[in-house]
N, C-alpha and C. Protein backbone atom coordinates (compact mmCIF):
# COMPACT_ATOMS: atom_id res chain seq x y z
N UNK A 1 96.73 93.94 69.06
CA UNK A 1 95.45 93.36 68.74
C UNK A 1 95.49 92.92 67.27
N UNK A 2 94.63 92.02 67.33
CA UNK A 2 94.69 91.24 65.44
C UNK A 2 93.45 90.52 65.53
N UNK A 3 93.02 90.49 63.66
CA UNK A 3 92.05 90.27 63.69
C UNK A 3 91.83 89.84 62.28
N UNK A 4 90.98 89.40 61.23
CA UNK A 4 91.14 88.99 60.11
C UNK A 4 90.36 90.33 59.25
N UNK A 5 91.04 89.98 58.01
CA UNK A 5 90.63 91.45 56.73
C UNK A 5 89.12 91.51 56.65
N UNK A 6 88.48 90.86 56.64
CA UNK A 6 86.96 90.87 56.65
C UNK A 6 85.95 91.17 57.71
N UNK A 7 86.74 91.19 59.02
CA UNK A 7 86.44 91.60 60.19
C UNK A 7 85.77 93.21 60.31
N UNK A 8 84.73 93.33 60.75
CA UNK A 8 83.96 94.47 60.85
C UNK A 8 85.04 95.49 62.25
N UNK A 9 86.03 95.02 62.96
CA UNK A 9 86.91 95.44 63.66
C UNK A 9 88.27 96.14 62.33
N UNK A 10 88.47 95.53 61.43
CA UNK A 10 89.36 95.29 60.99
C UNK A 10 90.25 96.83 60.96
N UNK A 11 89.63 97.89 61.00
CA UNK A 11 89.72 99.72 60.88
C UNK A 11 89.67 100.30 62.45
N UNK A 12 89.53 99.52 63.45
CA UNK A 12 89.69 100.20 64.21
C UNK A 12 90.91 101.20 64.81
N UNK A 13 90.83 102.49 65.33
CA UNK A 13 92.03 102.93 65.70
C UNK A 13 91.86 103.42 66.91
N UNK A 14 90.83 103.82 67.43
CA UNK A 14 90.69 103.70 69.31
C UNK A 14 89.88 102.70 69.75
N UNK A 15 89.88 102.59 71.64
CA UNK A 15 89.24 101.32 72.20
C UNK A 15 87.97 101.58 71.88
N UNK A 16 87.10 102.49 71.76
CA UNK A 16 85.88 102.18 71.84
C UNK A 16 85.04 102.28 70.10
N UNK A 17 85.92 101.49 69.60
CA UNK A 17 85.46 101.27 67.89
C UNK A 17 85.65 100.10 68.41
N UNK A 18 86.11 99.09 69.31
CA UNK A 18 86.14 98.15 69.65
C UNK A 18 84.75 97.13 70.53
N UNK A 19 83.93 98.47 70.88
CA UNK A 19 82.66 97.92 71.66
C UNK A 19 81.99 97.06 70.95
N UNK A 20 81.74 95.85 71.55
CA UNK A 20 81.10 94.69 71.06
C UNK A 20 81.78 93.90 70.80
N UNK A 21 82.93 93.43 70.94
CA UNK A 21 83.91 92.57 70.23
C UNK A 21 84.22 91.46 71.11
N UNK A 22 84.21 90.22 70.87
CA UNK A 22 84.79 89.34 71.63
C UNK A 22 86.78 89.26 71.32
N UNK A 23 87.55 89.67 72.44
CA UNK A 23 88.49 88.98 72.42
C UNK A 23 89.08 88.06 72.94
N UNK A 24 90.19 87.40 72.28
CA UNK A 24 90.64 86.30 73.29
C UNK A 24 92.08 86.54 73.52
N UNK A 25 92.29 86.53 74.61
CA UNK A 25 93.59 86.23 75.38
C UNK A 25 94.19 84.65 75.83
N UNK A 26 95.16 84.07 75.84
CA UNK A 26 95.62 83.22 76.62
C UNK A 26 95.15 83.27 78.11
N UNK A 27 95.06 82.11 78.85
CA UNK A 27 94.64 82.43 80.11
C UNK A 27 95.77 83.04 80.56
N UNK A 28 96.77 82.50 80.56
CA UNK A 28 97.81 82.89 81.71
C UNK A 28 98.41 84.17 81.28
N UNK A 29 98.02 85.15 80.60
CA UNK A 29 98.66 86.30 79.89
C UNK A 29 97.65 87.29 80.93
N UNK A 30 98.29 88.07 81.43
CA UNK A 30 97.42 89.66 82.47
C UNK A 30 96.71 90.07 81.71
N UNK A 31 95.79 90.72 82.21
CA UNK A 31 94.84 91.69 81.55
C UNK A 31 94.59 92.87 81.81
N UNK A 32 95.63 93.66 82.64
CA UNK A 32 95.79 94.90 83.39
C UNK A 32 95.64 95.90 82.37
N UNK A 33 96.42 95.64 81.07
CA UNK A 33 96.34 96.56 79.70
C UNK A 33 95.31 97.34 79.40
N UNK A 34 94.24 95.75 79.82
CA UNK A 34 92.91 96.40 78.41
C UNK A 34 92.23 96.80 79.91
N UNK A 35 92.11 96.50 81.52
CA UNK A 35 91.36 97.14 82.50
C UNK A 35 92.01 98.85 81.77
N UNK A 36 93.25 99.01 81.82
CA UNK A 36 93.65 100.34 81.77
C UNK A 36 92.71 101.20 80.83
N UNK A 37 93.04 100.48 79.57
CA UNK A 37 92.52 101.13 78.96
C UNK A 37 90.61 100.79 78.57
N UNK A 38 89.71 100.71 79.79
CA UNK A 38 88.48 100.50 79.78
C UNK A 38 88.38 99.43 78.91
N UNK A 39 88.44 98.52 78.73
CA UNK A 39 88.09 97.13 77.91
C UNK A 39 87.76 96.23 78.67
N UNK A 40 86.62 96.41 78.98
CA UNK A 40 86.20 95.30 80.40
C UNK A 40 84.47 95.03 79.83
N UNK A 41 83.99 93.77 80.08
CA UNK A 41 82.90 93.75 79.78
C UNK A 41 81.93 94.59 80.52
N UNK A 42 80.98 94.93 80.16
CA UNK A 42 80.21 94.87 79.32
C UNK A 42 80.38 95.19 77.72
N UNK A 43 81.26 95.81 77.64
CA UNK A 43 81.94 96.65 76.55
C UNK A 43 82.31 95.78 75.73
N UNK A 44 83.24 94.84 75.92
CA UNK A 44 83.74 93.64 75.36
C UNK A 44 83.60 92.45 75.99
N UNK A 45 83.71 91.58 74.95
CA UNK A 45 83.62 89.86 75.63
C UNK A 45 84.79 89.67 76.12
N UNK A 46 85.40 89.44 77.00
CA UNK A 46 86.54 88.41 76.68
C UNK A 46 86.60 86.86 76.95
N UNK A 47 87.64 86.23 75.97
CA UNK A 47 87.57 85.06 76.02
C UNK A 47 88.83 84.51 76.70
N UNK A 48 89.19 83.78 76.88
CA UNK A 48 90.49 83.15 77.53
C UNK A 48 90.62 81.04 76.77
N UNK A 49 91.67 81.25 76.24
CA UNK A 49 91.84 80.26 75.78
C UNK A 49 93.03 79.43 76.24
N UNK A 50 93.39 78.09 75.83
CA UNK A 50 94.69 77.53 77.02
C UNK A 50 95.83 78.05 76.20
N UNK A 51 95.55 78.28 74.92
CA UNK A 51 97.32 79.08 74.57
C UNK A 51 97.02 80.17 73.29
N UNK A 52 97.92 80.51 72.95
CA UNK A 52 98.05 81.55 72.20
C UNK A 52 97.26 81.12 70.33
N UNK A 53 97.65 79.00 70.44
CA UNK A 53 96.94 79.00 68.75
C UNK A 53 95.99 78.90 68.80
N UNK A 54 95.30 78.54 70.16
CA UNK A 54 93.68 78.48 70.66
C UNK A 54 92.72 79.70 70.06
N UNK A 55 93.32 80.85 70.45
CA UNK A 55 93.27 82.00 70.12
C UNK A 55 92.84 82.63 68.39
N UNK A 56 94.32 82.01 68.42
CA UNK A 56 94.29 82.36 66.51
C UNK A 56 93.07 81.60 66.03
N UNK A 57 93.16 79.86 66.78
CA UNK A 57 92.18 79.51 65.47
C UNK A 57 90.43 79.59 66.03
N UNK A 58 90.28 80.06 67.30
CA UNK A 58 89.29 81.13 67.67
C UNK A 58 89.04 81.80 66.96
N UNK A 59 89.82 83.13 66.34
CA UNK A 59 89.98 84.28 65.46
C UNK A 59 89.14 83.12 64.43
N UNK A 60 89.81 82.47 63.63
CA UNK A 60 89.90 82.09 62.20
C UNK A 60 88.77 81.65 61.92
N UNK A 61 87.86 80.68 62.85
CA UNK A 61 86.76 79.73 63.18
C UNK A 61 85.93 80.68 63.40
N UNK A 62 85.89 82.02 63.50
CA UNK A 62 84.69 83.01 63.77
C UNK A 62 83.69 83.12 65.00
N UNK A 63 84.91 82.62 66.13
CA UNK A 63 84.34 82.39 67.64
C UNK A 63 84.83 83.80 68.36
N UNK A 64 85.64 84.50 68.18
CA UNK A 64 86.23 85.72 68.52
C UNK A 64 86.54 86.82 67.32
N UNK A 65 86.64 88.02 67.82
CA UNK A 65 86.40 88.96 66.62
C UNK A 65 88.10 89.58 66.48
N UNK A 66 88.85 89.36 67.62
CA UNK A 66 89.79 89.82 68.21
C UNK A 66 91.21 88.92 68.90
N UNK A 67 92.30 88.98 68.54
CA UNK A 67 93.14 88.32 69.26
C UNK A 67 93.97 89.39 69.83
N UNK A 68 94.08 89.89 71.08
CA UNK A 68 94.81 90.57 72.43
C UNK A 68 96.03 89.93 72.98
N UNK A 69 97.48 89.91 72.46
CA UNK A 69 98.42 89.90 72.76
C UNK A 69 99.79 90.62 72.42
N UNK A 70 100.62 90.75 73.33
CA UNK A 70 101.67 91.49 72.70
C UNK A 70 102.39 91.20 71.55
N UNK A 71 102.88 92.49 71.23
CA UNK A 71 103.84 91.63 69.51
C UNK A 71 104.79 90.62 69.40
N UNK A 72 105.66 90.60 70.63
CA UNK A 72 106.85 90.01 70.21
C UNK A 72 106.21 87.87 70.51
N UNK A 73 105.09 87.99 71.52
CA UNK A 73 104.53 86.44 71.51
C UNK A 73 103.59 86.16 70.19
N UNK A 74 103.12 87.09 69.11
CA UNK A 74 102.35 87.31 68.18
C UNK A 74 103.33 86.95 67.19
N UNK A 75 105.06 87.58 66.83
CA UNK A 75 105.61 87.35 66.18
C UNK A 75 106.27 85.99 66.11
N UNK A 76 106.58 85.82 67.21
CA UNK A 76 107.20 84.39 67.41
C UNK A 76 106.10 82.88 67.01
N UNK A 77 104.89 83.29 67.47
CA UNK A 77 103.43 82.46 67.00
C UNK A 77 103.60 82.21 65.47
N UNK A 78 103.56 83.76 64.82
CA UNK A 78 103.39 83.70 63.24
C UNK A 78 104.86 82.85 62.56
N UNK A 79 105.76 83.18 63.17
CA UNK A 79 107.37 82.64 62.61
C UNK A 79 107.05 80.96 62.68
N UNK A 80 106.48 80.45 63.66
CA UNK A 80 106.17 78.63 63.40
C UNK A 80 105.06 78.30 63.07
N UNK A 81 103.56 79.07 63.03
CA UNK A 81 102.40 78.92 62.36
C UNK A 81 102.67 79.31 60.91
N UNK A 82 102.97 81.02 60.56
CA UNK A 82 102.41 80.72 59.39
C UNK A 82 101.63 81.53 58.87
N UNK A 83 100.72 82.26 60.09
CA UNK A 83 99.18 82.33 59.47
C UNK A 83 99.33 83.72 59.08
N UNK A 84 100.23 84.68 59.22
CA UNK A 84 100.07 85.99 59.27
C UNK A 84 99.77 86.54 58.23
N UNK A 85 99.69 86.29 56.82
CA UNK A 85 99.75 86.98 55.58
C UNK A 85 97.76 86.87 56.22
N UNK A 86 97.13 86.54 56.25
CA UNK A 86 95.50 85.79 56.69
C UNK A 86 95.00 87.13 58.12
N UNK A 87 96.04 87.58 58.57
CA UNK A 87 95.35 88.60 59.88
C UNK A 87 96.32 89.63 59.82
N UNK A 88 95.19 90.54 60.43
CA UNK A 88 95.76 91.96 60.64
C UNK A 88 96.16 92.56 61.70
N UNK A 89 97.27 93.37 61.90
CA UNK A 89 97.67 93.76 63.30
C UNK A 89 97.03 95.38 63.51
N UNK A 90 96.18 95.27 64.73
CA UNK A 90 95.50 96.22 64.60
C UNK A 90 96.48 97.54 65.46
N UNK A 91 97.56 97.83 64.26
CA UNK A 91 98.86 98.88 65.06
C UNK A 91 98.43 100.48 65.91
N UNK A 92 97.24 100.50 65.12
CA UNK A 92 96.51 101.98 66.04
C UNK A 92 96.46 101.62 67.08
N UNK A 93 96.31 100.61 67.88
CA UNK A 93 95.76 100.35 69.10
C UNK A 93 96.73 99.98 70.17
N UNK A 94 98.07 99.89 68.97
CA UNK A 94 99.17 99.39 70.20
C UNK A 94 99.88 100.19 71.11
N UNK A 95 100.82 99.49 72.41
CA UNK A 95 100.35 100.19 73.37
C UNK A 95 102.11 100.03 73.64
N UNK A 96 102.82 100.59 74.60
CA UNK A 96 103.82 100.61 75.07
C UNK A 96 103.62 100.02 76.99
N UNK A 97 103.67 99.36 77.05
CA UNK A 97 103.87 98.99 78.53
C UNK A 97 104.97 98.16 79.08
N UNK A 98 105.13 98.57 80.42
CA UNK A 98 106.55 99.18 80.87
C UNK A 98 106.48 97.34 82.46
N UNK A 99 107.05 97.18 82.37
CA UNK A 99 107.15 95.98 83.64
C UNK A 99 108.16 96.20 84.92
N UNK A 100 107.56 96.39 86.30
CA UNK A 100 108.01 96.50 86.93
C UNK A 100 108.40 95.35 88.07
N UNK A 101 109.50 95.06 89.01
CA UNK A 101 109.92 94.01 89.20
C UNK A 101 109.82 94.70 90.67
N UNK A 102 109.39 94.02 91.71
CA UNK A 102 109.50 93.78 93.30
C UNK A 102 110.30 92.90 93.64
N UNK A 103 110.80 93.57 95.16
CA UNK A 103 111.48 91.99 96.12
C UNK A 103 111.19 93.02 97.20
N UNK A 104 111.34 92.38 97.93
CA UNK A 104 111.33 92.53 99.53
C UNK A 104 112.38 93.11 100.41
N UNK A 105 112.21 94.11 101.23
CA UNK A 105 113.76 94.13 101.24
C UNK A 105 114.64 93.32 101.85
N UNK A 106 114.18 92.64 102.41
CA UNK A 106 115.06 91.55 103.37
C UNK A 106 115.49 90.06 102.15
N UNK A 107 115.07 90.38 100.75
CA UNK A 107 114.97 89.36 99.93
C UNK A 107 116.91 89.71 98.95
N UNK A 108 117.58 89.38 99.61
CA UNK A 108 118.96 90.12 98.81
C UNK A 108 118.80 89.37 97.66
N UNK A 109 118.79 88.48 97.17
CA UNK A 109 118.74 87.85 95.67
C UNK A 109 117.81 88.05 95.08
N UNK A 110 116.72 88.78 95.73
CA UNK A 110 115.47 89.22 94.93
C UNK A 110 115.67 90.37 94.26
N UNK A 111 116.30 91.02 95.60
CA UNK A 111 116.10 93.00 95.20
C UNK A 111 117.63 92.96 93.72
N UNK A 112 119.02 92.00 94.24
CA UNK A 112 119.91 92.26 93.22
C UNK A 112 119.39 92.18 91.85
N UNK A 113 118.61 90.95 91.40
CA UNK A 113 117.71 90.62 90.50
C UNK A 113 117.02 91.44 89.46
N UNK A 114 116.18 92.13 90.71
CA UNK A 114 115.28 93.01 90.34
C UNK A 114 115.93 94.91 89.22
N UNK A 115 117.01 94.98 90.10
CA UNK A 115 117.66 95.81 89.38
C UNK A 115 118.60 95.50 87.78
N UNK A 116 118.19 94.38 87.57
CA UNK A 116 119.02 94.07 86.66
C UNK A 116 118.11 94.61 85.53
């Protein structure tokens, strides 16, 4: 999670210092994380934007309080934007999640795949 220094979020270190907050996600990014961890409106806004700088300049423009994505698409964002010295990564809140891969069993190039 990230958010700018002036942000009344800006100290948070559990989800529910987070109540009231609009965040934004990319559309096409899951949202299983924040269901997990109770971040579902009413609690929070969420927003969905078409990509990840939508987001940032959401954040920046003072339309969202919150930007919700993992680090390594956050780092790669900041390495060709730029903007990172300007927002904060809200590291109390980060999370370890684990991805699991299906096939079918009758799917042999799925299931070999899948074990990789």
């Amino acid at each position: 999670m990230y958010t700018l220094p002036d942000s009344p979020f800006y100290d948070a270190s559990v989800e529910i210092d987070l109540v009231g907050a609009r965040l934004c996600r990319p559309a096409a990014m899951h949202t299983y994380d924040l269901l997990e961890d109770g971040m579902i409106e009413p609690s929070i806004a969420l927003e969905t934007a078409t990509d990840l700088a939508k987001c940032f300049e959401n954040l920046q423009n003072g339309i969202v309080d919150i930007v919700s994505v993992n680090g390594l698409t956050a780092d790669i964002y900041f390495a060709s934007a730029g903007h990172s010295h300007q927002i904060i990564e809200l590291t109390s809140l980060a999370a370890v999640h684990t991805v699991h891969a299906i096939a079918a069993n009758d799917n042999a190039e799925g299931r070999s795949r899948s074990s990789i």
